[in-house]
N, C-alpha and C. Protein backbone atom coordinates (compact mmCIF):
# COMPACT_ATOMS: atom_id res chain seq x y z
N UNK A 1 -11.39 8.62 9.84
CA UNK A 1 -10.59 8.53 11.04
C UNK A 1 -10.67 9.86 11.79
N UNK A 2 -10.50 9.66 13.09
CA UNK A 2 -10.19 11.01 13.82
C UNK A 2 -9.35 11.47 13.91
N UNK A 3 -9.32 12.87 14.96
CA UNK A 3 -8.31 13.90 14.56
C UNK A 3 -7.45 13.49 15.37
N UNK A 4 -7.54 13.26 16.42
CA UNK A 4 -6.34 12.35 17.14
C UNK A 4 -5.83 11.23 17.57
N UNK A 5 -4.76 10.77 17.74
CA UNK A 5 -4.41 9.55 18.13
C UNK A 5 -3.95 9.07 19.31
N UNK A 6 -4.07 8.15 20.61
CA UNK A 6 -3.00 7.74 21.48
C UNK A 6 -2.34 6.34 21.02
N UNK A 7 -0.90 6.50 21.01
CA UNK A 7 -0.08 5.78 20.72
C UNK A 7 -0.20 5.15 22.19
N UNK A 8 -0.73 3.56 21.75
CA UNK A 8 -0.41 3.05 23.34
C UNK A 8 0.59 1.88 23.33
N UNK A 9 1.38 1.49 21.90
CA UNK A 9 2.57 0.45 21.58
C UNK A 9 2.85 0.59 20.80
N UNK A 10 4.12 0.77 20.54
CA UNK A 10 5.07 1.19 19.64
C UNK A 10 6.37 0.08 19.64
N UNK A 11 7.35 -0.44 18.35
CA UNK A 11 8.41 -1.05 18.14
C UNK A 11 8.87 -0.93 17.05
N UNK A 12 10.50 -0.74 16.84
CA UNK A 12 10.82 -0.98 15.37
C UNK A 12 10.41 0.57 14.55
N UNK A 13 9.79 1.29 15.29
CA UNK A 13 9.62 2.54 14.75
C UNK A 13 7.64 2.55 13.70
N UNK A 14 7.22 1.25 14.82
CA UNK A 14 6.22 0.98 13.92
C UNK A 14 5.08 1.41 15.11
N UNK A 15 3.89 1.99 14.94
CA UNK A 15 2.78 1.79 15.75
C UNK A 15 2.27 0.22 15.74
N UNK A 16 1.98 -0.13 16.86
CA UNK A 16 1.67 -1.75 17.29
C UNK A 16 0.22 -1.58 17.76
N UNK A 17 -0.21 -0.61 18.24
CA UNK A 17 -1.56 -0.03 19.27
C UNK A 17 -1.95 1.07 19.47
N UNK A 18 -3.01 1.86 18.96
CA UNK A 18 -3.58 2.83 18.63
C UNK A 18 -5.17 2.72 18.90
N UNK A 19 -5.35 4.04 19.48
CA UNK A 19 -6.97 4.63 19.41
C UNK A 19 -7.14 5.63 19.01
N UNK A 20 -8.20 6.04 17.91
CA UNK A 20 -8.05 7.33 17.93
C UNK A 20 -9.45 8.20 18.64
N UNK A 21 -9.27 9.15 18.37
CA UNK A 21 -10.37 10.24 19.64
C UNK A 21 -10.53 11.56 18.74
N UNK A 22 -11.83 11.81 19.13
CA UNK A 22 -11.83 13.29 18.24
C UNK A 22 -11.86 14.76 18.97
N UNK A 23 -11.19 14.65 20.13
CA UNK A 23 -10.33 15.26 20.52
C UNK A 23 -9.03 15.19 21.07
N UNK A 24 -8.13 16.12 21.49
CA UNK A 24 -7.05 15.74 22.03
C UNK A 24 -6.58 15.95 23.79
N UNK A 25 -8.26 16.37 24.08
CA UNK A 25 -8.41 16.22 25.88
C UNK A 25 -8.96 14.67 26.06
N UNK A 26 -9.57 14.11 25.27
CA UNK A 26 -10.17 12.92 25.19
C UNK A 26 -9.01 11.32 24.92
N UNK A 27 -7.91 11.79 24.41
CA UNK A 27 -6.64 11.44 23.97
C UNK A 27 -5.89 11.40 25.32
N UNK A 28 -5.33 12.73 25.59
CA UNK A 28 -4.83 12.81 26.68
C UNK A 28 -5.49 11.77 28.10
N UNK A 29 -6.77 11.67 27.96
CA UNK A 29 -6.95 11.35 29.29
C UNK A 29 -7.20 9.77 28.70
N UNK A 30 -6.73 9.09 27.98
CA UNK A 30 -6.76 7.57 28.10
C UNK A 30 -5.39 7.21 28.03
N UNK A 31 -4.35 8.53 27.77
CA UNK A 31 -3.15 7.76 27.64
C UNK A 31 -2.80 8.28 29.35
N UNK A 32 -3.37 8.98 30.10
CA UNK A 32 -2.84 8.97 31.26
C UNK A 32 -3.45 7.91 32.18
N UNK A 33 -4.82 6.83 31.49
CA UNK A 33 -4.85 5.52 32.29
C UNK A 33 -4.06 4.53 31.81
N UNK A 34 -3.43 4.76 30.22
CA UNK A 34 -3.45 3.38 29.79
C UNK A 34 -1.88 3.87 29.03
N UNK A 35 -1.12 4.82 28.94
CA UNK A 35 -0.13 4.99 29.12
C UNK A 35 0.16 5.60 27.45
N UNK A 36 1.35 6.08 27.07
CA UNK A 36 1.36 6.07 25.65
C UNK A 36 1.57 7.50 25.52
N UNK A 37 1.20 8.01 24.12
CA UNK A 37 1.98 9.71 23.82
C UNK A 37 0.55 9.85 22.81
N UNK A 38 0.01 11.25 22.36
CA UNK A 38 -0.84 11.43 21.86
C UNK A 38 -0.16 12.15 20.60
N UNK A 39 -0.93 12.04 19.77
CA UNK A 39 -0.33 13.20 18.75
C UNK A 39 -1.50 13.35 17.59
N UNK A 40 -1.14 14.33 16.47
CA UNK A 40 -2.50 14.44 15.74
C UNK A 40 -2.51 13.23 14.50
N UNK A 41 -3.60 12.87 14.25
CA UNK A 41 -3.80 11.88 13.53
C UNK A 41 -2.75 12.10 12.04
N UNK A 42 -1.70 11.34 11.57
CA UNK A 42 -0.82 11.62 10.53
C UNK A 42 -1.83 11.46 9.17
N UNK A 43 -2.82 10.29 9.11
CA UNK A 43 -3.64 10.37 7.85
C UNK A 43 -2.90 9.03 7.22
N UNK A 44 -3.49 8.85 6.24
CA UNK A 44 -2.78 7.84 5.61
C UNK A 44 -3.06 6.19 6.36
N UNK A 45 -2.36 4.82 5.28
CA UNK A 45 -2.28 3.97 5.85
C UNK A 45 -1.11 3.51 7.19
N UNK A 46 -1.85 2.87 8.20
CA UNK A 46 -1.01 3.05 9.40
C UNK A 46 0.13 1.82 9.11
N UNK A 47 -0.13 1.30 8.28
CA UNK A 47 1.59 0.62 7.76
C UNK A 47 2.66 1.30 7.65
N UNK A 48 1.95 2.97 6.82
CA UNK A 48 3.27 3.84 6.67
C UNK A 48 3.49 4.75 7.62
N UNK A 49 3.20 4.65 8.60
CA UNK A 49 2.64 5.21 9.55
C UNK A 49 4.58 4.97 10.66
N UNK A 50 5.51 6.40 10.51
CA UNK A 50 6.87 6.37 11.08
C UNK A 50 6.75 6.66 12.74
N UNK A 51 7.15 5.84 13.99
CA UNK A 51 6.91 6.46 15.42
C UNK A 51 8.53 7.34 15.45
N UNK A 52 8.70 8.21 15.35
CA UNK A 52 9.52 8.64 16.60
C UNK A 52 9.34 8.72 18.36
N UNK A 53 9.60 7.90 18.68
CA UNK A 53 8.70 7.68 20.34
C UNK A 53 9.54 8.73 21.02
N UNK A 54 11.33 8.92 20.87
CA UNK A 54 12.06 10.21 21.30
C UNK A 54 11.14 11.74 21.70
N UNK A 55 10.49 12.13 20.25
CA UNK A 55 10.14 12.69 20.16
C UNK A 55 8.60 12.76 20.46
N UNK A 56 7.73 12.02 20.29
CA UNK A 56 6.65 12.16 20.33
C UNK A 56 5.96 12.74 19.23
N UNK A 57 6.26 11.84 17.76
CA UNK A 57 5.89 12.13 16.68
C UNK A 57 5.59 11.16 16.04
N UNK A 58 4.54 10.64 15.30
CA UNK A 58 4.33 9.99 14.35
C UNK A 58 4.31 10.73 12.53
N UNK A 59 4.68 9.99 12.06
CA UNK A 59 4.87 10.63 10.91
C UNK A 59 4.12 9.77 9.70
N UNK A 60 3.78 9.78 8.85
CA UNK A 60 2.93 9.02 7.14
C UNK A 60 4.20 9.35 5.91
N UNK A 61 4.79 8.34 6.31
CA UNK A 61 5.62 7.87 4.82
C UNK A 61 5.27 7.89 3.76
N UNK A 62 4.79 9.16 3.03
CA UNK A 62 3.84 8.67 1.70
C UNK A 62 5.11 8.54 0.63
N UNK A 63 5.97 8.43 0.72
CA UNK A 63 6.70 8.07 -0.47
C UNK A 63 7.01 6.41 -0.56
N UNK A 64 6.86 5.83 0.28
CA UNK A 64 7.14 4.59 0.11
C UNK A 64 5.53 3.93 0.55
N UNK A 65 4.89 4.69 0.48
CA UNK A 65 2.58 4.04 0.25
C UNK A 65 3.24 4.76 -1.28
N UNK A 66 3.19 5.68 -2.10
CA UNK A 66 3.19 5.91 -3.09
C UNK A 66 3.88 4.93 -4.40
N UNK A 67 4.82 4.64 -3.70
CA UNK A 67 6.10 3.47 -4.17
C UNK A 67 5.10 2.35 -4.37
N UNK A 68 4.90 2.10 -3.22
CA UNK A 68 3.92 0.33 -2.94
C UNK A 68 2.60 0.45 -3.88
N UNK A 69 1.97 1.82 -4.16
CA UNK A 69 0.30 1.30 -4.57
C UNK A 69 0.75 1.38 -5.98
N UNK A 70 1.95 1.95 -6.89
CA UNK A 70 2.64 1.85 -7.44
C UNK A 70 2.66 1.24 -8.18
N UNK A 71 3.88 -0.01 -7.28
CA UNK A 71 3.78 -1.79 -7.64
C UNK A 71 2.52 -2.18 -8.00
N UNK A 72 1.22 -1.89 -6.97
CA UNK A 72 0.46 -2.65 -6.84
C UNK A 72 -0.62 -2.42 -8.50
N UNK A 73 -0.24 -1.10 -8.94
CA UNK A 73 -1.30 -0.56 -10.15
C UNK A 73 -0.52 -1.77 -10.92
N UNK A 74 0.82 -1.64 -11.57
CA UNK A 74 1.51 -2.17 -12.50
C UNK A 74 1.43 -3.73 -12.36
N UNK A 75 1.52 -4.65 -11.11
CA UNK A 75 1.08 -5.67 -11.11
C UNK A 75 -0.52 -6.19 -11.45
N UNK A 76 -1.19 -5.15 -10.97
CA UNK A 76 -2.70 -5.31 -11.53
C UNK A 76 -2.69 -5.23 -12.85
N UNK A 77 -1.85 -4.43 -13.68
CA UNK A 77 -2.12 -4.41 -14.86
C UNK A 77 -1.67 -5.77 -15.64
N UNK A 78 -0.56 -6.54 -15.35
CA UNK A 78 0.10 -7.85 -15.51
C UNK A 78 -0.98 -8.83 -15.34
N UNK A 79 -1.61 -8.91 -14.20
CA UNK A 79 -2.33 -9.86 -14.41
C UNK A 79 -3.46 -10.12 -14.95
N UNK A 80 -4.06 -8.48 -15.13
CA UNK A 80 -4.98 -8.64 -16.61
C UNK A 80 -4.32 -8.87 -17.75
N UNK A 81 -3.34 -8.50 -18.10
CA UNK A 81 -3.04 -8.76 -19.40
C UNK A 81 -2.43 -10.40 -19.40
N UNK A 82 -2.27 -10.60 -18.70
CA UNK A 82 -1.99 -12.53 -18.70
C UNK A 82 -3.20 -13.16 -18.62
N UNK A 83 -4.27 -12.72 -17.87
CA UNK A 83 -5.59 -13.39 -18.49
C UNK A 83 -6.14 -13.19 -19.31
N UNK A 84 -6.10 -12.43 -20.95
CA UNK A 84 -5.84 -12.40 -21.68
C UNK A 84 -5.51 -13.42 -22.44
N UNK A 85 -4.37 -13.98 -21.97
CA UNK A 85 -4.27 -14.87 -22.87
C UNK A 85 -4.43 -16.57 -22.21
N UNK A 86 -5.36 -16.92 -22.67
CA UNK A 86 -6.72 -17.83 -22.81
C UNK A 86 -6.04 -19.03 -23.49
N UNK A 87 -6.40 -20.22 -23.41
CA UNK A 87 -6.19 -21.54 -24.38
C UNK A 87 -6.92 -21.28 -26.00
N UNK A 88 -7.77 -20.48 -25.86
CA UNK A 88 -8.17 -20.63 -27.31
C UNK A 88 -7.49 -19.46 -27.96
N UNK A 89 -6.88 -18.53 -27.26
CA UNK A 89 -5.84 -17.24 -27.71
C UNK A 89 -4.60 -18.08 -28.13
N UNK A 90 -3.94 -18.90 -27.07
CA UNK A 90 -2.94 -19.82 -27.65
C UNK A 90 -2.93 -20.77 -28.69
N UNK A 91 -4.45 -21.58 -28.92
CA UNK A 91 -4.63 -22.26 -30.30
C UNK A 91 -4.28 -21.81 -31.60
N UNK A 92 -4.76 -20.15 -31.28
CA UNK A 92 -5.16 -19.35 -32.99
C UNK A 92 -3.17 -18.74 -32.87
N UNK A 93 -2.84 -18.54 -31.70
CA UNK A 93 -1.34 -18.31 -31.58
C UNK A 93 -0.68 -19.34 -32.18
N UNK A 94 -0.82 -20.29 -32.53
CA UNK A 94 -0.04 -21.98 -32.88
C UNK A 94 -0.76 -21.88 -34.37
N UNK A 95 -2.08 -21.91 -34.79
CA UNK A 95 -2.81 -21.85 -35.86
C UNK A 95 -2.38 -21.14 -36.84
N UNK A 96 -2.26 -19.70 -36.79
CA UNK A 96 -2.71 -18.65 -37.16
C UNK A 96 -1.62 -17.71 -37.11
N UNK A 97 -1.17 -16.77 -38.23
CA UNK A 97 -0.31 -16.30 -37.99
C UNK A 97 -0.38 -14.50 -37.39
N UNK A 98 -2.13 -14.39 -37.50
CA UNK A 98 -2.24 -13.19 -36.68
C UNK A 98 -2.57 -13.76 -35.48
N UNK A 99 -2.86 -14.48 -34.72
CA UNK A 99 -2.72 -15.01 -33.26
C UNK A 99 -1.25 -15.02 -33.08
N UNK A 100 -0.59 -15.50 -33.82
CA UNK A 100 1.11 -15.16 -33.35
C UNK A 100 1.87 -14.33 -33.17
N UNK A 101 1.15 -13.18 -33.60
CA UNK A 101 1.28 -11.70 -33.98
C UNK A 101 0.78 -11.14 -32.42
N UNK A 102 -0.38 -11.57 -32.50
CA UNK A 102 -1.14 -10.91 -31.04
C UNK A 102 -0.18 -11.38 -30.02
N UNK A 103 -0.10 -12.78 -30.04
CA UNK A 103 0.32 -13.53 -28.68
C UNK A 103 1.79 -12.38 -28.63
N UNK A 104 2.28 -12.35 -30.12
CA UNK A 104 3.86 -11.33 -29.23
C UNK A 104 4.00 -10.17 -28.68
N UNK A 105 2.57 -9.44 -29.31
CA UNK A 105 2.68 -7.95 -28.92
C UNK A 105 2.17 -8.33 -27.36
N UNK A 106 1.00 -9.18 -27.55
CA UNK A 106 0.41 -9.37 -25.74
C UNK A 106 1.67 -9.64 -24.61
N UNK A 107 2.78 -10.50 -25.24
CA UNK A 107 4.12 -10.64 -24.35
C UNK A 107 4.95 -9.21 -23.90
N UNK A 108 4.74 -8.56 -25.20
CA UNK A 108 5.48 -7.35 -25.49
C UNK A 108 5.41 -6.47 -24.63
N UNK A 109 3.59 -6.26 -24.41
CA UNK A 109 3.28 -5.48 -23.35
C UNK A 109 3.59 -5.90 -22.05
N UNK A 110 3.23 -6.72 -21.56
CA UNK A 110 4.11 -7.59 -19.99
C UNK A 110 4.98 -7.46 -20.16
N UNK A 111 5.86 -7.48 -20.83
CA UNK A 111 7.30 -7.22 -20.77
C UNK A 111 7.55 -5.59 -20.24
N UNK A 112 6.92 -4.88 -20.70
CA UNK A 112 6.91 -3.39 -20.82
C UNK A 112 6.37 -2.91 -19.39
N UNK A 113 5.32 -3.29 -19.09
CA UNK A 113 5.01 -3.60 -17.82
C UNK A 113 5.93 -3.78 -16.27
N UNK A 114 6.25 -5.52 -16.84
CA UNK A 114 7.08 -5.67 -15.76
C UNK A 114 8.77 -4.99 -15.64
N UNK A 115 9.08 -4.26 -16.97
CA UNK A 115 10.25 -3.35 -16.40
C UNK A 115 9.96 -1.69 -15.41
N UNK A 116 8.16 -1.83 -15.60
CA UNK A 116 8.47 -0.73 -14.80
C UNK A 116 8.59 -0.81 -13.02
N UNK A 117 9.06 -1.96 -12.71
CA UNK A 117 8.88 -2.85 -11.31
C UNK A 117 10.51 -2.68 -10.95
């Protein structure tokens, strides 16, 4: 991404419309056709991406992208460990009394997992 941005829609404290430019004379002169506030590129995903339009600031929420990719590791890890367990993992689980063994620790861990959510 580039080094700068024109904010050309903003709501809710969210960017709606953005260009960016790799300068900030190049910035300036599209928000004086097409309207909007310039500022330097915050970095980050533009979901977390805070407008103060008052001010003429955008800001990168990384504590709540940090929060979210977070979730997103610990849910990735859930759903590998649930595919894992397979119909023929559940047979030797019903069969077998070290499949019953596995199948609890394999719960055990999802369990462990999903409290860190």
């Amino acid at each position: 991404m580039k080094d700068y941005i024109a904010v050309i829609k903003n709501s809710n404290n969210k960017v709606d419309k953005y260009k960016d430019f790799d300068s900030e004379s190049a910035a300036n002169s599209h928000v004086a056709a097409h309207g909007g506030f310039v500022v330097e590129n915050p970095s980050g995903d533009v979901d977390y991406w805070v407008v103060d339009a008052g001010a003429k600031k955008v800001t990168f929420n990384k504590s709540v992208s940090d929060t979210d990719n977070a979730k997103i590791t610990v849910m990735s890890k859930i759903y590998d460990l649930e595919a894992e367990i397979t119909p023929r993992r559940l047979r030797e689980a019903i069969l077998t009394s070290n499949g019953k063994t596995w199948l609890t620790n394999k719960e055990a861990e999802i369990a462990t997992e999903r409290g860190k959510l």
